[in-house]
C-alpha atoms as a PDB file:
ATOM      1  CA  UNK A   1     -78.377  54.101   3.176  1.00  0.00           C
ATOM      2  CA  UNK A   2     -78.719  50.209   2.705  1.00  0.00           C
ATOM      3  CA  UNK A   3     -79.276  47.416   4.863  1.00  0.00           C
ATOM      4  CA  UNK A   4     -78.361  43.928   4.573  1.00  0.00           C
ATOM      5  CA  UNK A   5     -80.970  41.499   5.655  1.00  0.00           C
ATOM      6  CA  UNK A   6     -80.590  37.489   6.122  1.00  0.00           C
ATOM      7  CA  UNK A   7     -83.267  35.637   4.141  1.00  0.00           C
ATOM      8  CA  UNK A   8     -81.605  32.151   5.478  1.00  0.00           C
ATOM      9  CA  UNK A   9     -79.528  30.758   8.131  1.00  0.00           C
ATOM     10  CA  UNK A  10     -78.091  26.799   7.519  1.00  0.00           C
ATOM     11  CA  UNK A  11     -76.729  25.562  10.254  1.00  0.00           C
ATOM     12  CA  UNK A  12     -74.247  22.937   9.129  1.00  0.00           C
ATOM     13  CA  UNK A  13     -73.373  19.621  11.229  1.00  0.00           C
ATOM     14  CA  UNK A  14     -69.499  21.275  11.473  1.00  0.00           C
ATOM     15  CA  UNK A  15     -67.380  23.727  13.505  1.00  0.00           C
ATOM     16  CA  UNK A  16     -66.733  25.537  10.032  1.00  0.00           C
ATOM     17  CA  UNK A  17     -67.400  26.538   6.929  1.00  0.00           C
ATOM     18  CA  UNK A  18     -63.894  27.614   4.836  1.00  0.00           C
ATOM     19  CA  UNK A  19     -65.231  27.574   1.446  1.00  0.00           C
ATOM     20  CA  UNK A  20     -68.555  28.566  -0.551  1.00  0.00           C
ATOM     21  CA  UNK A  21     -69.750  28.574  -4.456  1.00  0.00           C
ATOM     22  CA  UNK A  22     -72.865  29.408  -6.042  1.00  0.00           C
ATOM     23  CA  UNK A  23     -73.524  27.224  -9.110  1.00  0.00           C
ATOM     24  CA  UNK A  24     -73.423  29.546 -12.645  1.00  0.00           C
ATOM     25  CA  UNK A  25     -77.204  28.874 -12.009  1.00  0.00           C
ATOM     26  CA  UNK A  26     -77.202  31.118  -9.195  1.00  0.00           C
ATOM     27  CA  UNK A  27     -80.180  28.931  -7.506  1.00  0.00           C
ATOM     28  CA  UNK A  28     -77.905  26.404  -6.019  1.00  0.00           C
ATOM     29  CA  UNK A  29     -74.547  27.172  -3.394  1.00  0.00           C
ATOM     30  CA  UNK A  30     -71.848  24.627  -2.224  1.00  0.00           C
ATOM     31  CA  UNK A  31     -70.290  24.804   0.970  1.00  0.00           C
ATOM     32  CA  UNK A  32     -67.320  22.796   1.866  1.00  0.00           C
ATOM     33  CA  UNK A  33     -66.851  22.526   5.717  1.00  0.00           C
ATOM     34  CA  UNK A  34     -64.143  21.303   8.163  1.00  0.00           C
ATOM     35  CA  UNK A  35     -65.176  17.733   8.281  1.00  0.00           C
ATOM     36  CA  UNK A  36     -64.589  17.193   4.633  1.00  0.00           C
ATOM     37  CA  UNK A  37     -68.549  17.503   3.245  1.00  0.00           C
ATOM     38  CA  UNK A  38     -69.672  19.542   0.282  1.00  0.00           C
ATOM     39  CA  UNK A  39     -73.214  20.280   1.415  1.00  0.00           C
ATOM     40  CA  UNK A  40     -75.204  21.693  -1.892  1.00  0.00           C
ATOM     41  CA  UNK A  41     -78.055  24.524  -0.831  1.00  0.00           C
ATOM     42  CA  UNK A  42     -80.770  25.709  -2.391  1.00  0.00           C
ATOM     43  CA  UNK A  43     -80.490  29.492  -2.326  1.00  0.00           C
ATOM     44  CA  UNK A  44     -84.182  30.223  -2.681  1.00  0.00           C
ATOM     45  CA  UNK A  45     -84.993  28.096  -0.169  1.00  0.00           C
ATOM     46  CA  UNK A  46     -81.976  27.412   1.847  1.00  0.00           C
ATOM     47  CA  UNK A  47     -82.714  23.845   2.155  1.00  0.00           C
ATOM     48  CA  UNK A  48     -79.442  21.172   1.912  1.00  0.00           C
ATOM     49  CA  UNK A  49     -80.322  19.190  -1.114  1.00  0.00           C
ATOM     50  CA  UNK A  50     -77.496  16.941  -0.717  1.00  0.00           C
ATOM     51  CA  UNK A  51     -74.289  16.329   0.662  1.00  0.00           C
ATOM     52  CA  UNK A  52     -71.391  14.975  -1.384  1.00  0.00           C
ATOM     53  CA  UNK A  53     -67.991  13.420   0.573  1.00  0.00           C
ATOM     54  CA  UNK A  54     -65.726  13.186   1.407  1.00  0.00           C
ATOM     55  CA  UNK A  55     -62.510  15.070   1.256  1.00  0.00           C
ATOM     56  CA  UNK A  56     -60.015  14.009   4.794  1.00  0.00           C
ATOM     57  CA  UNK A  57     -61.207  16.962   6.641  1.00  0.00           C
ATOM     58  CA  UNK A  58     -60.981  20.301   5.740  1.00  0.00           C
ATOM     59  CA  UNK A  59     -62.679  21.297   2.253  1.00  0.00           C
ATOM     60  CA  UNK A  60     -60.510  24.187   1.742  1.00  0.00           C
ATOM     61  CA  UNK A  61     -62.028  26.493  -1.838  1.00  0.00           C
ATOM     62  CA  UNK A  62     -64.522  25.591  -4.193  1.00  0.00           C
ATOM     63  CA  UNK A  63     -65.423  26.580  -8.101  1.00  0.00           C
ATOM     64  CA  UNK A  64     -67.387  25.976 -10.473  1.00  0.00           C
ATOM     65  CA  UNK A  65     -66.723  24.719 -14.159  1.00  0.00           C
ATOM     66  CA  UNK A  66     -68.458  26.928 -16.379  1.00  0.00           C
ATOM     67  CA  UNK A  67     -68.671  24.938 -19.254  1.00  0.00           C
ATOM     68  CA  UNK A  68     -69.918  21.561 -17.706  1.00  0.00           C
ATOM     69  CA  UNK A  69     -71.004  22.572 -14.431  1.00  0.00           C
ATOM     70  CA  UNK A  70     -68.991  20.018 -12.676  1.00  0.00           C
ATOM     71  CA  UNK A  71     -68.068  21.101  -9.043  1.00  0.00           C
ATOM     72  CA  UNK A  72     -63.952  21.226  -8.211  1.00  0.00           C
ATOM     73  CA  UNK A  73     -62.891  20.682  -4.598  1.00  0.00           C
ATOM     74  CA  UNK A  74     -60.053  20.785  -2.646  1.00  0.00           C
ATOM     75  CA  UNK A  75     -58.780  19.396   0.583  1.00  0.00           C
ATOM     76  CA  UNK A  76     -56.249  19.507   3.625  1.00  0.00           C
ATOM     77  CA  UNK A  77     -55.942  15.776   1.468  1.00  0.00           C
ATOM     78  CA  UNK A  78     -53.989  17.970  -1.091  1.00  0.00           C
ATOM     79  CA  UNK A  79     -56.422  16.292  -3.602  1.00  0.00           C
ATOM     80  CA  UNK A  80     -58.543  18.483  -6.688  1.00  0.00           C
ATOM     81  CA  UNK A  81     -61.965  16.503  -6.407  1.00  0.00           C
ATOM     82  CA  UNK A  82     -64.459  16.637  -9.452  1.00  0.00           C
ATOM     83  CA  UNK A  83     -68.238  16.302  -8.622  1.00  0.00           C
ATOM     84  CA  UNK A  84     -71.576  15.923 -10.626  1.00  0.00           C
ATOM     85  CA  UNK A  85     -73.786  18.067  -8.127  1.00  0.00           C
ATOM     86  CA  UNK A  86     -76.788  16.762 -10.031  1.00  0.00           C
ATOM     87  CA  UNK A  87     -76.412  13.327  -8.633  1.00  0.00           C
ATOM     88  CA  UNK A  88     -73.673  13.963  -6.062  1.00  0.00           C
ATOM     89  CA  UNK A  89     -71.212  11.100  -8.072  1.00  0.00           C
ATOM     90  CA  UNK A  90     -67.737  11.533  -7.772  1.00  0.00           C
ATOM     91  CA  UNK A  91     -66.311  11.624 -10.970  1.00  0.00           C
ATOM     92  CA  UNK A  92     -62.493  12.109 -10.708  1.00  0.00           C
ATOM     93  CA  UNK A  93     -59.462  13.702  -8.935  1.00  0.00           C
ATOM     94  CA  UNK A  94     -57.461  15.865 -10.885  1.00  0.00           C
ATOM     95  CA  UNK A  95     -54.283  15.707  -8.869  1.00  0.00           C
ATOM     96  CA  UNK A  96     -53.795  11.967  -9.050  1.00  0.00           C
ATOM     97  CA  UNK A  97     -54.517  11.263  -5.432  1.00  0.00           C
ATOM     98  CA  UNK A  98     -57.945  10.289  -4.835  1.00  0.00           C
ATOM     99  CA  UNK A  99     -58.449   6.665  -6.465  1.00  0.00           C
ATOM    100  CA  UNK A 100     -61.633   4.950  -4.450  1.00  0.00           C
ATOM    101  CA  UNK A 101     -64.168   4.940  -2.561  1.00  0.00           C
ATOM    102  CA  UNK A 102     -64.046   7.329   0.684  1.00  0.00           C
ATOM    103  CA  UNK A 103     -62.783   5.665   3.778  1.00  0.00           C
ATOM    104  CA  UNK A 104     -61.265   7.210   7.258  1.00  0.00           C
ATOM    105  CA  UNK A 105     -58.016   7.169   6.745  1.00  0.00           C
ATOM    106  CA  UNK A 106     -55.720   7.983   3.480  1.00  0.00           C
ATOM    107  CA  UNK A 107     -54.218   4.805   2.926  1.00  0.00           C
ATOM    108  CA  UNK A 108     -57.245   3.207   3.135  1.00  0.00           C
ATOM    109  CA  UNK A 109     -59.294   5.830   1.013  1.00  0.00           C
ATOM    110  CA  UNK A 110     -56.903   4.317  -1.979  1.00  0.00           C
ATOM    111  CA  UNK A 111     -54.673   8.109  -1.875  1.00  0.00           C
ATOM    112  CA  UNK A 112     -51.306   7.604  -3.246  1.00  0.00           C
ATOM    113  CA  UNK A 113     -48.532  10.420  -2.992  1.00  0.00           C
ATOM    114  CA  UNK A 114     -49.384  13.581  -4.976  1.00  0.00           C
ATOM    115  CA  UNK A 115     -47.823  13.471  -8.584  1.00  0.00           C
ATOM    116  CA  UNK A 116     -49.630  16.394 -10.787  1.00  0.00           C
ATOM    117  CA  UNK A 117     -50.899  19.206  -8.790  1.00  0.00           C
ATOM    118  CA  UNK A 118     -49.479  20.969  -4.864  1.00  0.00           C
ATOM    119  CA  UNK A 119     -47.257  19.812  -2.556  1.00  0.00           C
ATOM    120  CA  UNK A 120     -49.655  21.395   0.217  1.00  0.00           C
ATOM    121  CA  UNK A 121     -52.866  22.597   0.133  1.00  0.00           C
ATOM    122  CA  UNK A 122     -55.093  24.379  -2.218  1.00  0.00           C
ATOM    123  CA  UNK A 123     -56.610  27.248  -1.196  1.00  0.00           C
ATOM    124  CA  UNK A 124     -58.159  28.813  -4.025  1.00  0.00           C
ATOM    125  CA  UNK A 125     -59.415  27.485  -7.719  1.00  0.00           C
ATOM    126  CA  UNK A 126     -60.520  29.467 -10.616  1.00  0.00           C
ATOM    127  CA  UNK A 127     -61.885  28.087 -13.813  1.00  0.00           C
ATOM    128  CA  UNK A 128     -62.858  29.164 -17.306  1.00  0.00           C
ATOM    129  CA  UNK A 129     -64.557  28.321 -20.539  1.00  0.00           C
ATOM    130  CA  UNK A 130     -62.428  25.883 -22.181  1.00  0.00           C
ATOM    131  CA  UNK A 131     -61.132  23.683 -19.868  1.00  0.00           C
ATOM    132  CA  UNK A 132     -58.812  26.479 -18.190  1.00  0.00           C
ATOM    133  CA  UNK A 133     -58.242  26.096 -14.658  1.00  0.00           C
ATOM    134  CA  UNK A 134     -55.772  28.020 -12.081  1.00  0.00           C
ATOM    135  CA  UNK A 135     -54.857  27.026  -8.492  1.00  0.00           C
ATOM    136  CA  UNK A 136     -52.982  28.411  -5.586  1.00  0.00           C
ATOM    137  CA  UNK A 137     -51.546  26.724  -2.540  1.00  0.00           C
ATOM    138  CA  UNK A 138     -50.163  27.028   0.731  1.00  0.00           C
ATOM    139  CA  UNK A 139     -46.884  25.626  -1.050  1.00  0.00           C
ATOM    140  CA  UNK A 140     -46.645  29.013  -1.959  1.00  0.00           C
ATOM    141  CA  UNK A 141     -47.039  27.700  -6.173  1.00  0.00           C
ATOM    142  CA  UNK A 142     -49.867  28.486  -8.887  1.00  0.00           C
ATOM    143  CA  UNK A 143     -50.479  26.372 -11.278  1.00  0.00           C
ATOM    144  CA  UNK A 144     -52.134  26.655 -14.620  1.00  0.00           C
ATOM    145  CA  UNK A 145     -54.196  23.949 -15.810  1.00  0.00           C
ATOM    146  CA  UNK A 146     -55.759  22.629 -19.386  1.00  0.00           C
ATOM    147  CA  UNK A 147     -58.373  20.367 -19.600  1.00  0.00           C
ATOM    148  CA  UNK A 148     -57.352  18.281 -16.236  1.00  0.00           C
ATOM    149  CA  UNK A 149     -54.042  18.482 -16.673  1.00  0.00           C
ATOM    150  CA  UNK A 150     -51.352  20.643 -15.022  1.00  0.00           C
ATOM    151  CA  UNK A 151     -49.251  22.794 -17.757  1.00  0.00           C
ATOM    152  CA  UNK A 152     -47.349  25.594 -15.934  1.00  0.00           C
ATOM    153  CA  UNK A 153     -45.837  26.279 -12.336  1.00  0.00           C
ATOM    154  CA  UNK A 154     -45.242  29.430 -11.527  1.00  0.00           C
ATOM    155  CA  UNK A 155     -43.563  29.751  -8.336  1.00  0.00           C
ATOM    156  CA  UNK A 156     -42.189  33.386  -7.333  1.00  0.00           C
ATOM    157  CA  UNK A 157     -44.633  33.995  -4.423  1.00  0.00           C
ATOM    158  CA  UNK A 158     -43.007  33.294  -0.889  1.00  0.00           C
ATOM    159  CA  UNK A 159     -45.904  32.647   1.330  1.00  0.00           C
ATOM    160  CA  UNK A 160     -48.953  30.734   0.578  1.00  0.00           C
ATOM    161  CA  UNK A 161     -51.279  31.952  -2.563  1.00  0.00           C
ATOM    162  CA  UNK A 162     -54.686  33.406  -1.033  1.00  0.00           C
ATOM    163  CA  UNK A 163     -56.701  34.103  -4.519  1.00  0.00           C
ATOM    164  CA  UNK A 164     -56.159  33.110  -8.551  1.00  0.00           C
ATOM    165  CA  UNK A 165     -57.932  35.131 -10.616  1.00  0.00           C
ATOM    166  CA  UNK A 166     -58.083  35.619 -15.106  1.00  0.00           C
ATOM    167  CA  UNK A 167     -58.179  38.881 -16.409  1.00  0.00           C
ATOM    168  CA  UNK A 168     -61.158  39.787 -18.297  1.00  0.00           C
ATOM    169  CA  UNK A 169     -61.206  39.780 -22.130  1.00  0.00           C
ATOM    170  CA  UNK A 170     -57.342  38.835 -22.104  1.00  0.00           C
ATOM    171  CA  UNK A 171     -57.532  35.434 -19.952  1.00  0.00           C
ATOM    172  CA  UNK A 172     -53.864  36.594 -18.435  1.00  0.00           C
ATOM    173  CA  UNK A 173     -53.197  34.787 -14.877  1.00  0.00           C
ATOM    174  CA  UNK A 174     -53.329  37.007 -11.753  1.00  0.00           C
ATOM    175  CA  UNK A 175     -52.442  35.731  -7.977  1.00  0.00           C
ATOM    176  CA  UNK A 176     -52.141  37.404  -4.530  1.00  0.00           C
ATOM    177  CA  UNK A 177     -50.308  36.143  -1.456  1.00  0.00           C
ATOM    178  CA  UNK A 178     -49.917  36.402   1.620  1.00  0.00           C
ATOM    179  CA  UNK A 179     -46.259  37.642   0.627  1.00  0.00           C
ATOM    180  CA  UNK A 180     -48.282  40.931   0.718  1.00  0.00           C
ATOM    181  CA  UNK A 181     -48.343  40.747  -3.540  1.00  0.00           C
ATOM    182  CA  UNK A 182     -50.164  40.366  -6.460  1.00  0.00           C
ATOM    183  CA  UNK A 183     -48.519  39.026 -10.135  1.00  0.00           C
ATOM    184  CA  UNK A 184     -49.353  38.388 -13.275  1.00  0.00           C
ATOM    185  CA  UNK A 185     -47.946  35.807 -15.287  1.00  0.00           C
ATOM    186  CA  UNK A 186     -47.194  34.746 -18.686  1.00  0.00           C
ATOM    187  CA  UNK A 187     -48.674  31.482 -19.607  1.00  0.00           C
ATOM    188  CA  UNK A 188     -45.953  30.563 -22.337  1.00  0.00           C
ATOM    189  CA  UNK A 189     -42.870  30.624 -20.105  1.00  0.00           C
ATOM    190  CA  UNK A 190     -43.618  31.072 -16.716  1.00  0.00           C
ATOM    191  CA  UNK A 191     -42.518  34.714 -15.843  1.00  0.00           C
ATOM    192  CA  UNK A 192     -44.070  37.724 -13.929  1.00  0.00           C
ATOM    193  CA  UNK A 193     -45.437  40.250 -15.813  1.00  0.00           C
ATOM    194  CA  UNK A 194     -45.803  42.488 -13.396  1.00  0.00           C
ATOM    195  CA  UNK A 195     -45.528  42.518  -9.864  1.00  0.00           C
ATOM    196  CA  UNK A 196     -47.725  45.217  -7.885  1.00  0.00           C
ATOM    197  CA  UNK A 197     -46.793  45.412  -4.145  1.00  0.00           C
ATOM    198  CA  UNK A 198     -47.839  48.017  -1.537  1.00  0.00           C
ATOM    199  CA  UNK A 199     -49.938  46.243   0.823  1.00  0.00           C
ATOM    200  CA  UNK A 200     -48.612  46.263   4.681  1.00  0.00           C
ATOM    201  CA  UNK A 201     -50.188  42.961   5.246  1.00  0.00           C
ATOM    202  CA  UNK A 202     -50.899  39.774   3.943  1.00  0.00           C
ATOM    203  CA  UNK A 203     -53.547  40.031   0.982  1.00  0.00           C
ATOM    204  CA  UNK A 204     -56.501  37.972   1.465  1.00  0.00           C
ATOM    205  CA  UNK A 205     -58.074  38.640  -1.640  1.00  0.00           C
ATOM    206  CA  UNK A 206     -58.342  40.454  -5.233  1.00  0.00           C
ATOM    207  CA  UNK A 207     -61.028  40.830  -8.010  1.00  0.00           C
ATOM    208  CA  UNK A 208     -61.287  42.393 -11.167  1.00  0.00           C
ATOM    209  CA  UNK A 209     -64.035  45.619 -11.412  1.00  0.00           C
ATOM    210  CA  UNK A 210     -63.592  45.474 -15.157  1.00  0.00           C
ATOM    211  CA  UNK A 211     -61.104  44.379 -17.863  1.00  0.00           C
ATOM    212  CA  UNK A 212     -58.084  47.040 -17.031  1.00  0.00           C
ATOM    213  CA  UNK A 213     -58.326  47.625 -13.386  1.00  0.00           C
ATOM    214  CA  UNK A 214     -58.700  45.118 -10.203  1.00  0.00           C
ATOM    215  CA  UNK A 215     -58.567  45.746  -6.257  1.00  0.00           C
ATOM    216  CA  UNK A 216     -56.947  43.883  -3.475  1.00  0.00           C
ATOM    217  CA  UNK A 217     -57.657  43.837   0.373  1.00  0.00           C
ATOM    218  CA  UNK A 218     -55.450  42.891   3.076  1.00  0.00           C
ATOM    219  CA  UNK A 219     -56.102  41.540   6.104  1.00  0.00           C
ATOM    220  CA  UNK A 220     -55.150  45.255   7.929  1.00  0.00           C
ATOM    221  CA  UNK A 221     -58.690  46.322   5.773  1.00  0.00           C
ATOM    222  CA  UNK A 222     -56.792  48.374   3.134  1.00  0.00           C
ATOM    223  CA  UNK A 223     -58.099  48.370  -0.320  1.00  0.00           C
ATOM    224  CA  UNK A 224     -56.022  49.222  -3.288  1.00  0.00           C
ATOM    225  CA  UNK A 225     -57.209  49.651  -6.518  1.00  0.00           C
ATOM    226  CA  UNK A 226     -55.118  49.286  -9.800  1.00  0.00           C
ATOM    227  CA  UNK A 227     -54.389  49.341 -13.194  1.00  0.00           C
ATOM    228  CA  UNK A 228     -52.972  46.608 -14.809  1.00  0.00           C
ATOM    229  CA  UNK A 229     -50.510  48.292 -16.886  1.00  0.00           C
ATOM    230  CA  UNK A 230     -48.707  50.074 -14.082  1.00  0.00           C
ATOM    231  CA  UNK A 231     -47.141  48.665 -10.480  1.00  0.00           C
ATOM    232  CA  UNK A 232     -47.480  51.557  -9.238  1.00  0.00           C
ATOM    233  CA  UNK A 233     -50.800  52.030  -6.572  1.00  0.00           C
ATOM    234  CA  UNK A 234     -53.659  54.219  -8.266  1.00  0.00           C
ATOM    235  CA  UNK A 235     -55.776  54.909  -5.072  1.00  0.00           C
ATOM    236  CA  UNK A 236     -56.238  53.158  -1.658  1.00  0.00           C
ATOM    237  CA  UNK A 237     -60.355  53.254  -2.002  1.00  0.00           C
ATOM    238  CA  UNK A 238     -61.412  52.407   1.569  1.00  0.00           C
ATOM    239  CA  UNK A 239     -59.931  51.378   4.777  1.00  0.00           C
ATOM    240  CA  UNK A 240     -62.270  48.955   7.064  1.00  0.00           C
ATOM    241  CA  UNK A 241     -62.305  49.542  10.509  1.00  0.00           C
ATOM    242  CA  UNK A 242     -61.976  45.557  11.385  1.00  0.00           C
ATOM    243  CA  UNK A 243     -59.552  42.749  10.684  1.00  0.00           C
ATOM    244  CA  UNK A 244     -60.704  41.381   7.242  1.00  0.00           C
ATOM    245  CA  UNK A 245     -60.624  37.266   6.565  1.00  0.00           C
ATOM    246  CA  UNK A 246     -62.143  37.588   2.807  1.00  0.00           C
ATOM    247  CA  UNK A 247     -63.693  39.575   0.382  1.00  0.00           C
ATOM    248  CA  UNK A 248     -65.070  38.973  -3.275  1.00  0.00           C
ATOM    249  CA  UNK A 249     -65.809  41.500  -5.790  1.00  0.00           C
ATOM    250  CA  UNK A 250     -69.520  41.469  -7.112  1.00  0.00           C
ATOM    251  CA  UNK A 251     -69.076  42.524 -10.978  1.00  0.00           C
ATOM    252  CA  UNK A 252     -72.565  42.342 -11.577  1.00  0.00           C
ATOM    253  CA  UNK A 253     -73.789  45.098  -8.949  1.00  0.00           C
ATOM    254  CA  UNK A 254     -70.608  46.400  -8.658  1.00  0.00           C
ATOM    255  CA  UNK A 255     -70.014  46.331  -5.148  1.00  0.00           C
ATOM    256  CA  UNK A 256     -67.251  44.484  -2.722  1.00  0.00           C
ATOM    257  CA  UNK A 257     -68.242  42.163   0.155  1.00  0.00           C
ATOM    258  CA  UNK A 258     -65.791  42.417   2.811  1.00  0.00           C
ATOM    259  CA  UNK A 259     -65.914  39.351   5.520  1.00  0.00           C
ATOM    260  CA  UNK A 260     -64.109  40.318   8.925  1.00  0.00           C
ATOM    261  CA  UNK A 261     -62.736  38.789  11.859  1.00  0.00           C
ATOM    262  CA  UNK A 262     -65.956  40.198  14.220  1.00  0.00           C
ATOM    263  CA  UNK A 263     -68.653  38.238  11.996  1.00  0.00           C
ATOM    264  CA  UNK A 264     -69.501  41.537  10.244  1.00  0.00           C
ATOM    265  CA  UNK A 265     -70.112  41.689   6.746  1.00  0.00           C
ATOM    266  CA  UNK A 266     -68.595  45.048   4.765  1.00  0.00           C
ATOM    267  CA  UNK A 267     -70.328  46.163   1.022  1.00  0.00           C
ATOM    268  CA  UNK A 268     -68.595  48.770  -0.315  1.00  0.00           C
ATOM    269  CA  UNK A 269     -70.001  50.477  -3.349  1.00  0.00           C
ATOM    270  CA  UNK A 270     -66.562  50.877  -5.668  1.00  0.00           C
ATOM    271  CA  UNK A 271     -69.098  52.686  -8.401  1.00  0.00           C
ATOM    272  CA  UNK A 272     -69.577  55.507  -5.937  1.00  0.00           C
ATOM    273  CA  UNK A 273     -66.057  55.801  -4.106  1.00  0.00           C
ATOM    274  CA  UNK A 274     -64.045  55.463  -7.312  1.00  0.00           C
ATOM    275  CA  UNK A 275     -66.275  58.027  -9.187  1.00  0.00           C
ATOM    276  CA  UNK A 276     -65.511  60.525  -5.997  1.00  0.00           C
ATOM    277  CA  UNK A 277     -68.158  60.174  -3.821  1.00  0.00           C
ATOM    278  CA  UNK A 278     -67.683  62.968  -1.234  1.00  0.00           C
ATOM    279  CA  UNK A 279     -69.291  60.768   1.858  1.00  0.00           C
ATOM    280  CA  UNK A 280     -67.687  57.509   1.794  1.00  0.00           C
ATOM    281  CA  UNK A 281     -70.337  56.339   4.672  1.00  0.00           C
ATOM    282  CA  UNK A 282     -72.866  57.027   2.034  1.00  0.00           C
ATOM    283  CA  UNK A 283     -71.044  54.183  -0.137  1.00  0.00           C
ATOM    284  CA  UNK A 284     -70.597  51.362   2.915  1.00  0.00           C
ATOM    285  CA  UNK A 285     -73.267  49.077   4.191  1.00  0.00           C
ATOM    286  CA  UNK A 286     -71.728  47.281   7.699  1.00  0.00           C
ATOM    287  CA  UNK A 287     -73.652  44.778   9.683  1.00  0.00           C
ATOM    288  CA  UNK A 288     -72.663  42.036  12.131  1.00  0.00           C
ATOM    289  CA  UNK A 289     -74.357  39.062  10.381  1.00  0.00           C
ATOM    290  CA  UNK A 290     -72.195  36.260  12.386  1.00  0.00           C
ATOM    291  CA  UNK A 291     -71.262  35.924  15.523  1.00  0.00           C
ATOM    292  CA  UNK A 292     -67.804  33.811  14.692  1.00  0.00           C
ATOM    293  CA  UNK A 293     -65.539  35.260  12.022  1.00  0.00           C
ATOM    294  CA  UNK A 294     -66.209  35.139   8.643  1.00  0.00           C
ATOM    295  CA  UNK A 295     -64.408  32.815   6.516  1.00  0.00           C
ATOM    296  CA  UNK A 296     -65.636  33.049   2.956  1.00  0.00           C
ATOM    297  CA  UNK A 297     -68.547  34.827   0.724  1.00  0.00           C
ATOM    298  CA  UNK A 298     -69.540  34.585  -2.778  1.00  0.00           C
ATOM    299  CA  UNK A 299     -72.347  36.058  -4.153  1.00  0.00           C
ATOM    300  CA  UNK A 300     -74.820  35.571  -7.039  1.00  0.00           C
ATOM    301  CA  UNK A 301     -78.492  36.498  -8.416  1.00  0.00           C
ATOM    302  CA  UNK A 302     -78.403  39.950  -5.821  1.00  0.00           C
ATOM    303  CA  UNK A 303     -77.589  37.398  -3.406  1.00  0.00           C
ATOM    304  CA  UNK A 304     -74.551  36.983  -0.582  1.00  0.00           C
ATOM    305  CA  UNK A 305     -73.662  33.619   0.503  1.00  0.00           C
ATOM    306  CA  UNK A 306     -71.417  33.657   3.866  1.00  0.00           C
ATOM    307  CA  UNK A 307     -69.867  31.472   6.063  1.00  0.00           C
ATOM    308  CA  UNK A 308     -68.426  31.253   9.074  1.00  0.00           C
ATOM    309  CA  UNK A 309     -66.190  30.001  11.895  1.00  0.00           C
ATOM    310  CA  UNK A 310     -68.903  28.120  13.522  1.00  0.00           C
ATOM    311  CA  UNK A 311     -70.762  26.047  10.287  1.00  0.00           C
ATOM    312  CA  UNK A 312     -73.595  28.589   9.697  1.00  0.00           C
ATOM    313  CA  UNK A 313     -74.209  29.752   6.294  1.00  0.00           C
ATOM    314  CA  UNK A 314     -76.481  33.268   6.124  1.00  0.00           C
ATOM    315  CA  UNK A 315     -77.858  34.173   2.416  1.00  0.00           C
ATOM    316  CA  UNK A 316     -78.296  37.456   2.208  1.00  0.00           C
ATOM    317  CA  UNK A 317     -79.451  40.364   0.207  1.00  0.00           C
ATOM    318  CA  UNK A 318     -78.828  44.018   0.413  1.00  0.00           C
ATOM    319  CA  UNK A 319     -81.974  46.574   0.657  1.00  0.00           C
END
C-alpha cells in the first residue's frame, strides 16, 4: 500500500488557486490564482521564482506550448494570454482582447470586445507540436486553433466544456462537458464523430491511458473507461467515495489523480484495476492533503502539483 507525502506547501497571497501547469521541463509549475497572477514555482524547491500579471481576476486553466515553451493563460477577462516564463514578458493575446499594459479596470487595461476566440470563459487549453491548440469554454464552444489563430467551432455541447484533450498518435479532438458527455470531432468540417454518454453527472474531466482507450470522471466519482471506436461504456473502473472537482491522468506512471470536494487527493492505479485486480483497495492511495477543496492537479517528474480553494499549492509524491 502507498502513501502520498507533501514535499512542499506554497502558500499563495490569494483565496484560490483554479489552475496549475508544470513546464515540459518538469522542474518548474505555474499556478494561476483568483486575483489574476501566474505565480511560476520551482518544483524542487518550491520557491515562487516569479510572478507574471495580470489577467482581471480569475486565471481560469493553464498549458504549456510544447514546441516554444511559451505559457497560455486564460481569464474571467475572456482573454488567451501568451507568456515568456523565462523573463515573465507578456508577449501577446491570442483572442484579440488584451492590447496594453495591465491596469485595474478593462477599459483602461486597453481590452476591446472579444473578436477571435469565446464569448465566455475558458476553462481548459490543450496544445501540441505544431502550433495546434484546442480550447473549451463556459460558452459551452471548442475551438480548434493553428498557429494563433482560431480555425474551427464546434459547438454541440450544451453546458460549459470542462476538459479538451488530442488523441494520441491520431491528433483527433476530444471534449467533455458538463452536459454529462464526451465527443470527438472532425477537424475538416466540424461534426461529431462520436458521442459517448453515460455519465449521471456533469464530467469534470477525461484523459487518454493510451492511443485507443481514454477515461472520464464525473463529479458523482464514477469513472468510465472507453474505447474510442465504440459509444458504448466498456467498464466503470472505480467509484470514489467523495464529490470529485478534478482529476488528470498520469500517462507516464500510469495512474489517475482524483481531486475532491473534502481536500483529499485520490491515485488510482488504472494498470492494476483494468488488468483485474481482485482488491481494488490494493490499487487506491487516499489522503486528505488540503483542508479546502481541491481545484486542480497536474503532475510531472513522479511529482503531483495541487491546488486548492484556499491559495495553497502541495507538491507531492507518492511512496
Amino acid at each position: 500500500m502507498t502513501e502520498i507525502v507533501i514535499s512542499h506547501a506554497i502558500e499563495l497571497a490569494t483565496q484560490k488557486v483554479l489552475a496549475l501547469a508544470f513546464h515540459p521541463d518538469g522542474r518548474r509549475l505555474a499556478a494561476g490564482d483568483r486575483d489574476g497572477f501566474i505565480h511560476i514555482i520551482d518544483a524542487e524547491t518550491g520557491e515562487v521564482l516569479r510572478t507574471l500579471g495580470r489577467h482581471v481576476e480569475f486565471v481560469y486553466a493553464l498549458a504549456f506550448d510544447p514546441d516554444t515553451g511559451h505559457l497560455i493563460s486564460s481569464g474571467k477577462d475572456k482573454s488567451l494570454r501568451v507568456w515568456n516564463i523565462d523573463d515573465g514578458t507578456f508577449i501577446r493575446d491570442e483572442s484579440g482582447i488584451f492590447m496594453g499594459a495591465a491596469a485595474r479596470t478593462l477599459s483602461a487595461q486597453g481590452c476591446r470586445q472579444n473578436v477571435r476566440s469565446h464569448t465566455m470563459t475558458v476553462r481548459t487549453i490543450a496544445c501540441e507540436p505544431g502550433g495546434v491548440m484546442a480550447t473549451g469554454a463556459q460558452d459551452c464552444k471548442v475551438k480548434f486553433w493553428r498557429h494563433g489563430d482560431p480555425i474551427r467551432t464546434y459547438d454541440w455541447h450544451s453546458a460549459p466544456v470542462t476538459a479538451v484533450r488530442f488523441a494520441p498518435e491520431t491528433g483527433i479532438l476530444y471534449s467533455s462537458s458538463q452536459d454529462r458527455t464526451i465527443r470527438s470531432w472532425n477537424e475538416t468540417t466540424g461534426a461529431v464523430i462520436h458521442k459517448y454518454c453515460g455519465h449521471n453527472a456533469g464530467i469534470c474531466g477525461f484523459d487518454f491511458i493510451d492511443e485507443s482507450r481514454f477515461v472520464s470522471v464525473d463529479e458523482s466519482g464514477i469513472v468510465i473507461l472507453w474505447h474510442t471506436a465504440s459509444e458504448s461504456i466498456d467498464s466503470i473502473v472505480y467509484t470514489a467515495s467523495r464529490k470529485l472537482t478534478c482529476a488528470h491522468y498520469d500517462r507516464t506512471c500510469e495512474r489517475l489523480i482524483l481531486g475532491a470536494e473534502d481536500g483529499a487527493i485520490e491515485i488510482v492505479h488504472l494498470r492494476d484495476i483494468v488488468a483485474g485486480s481482485p482488491d481494488v483497495d490494493t490499487a487506491v492511495c487516499s489522503m486528505r492533503l488540503h483542508a479546502s477543496a481541491v481545484r486542480c492537479i497536474d503532475s510531472a517528474s513522479g511529482r503531483i502539483a495541487s491546488g486548492d480553494n484556499s491559495g495553497k499549492v502541495m507538491i507531492s509524491v507518492e511512496v
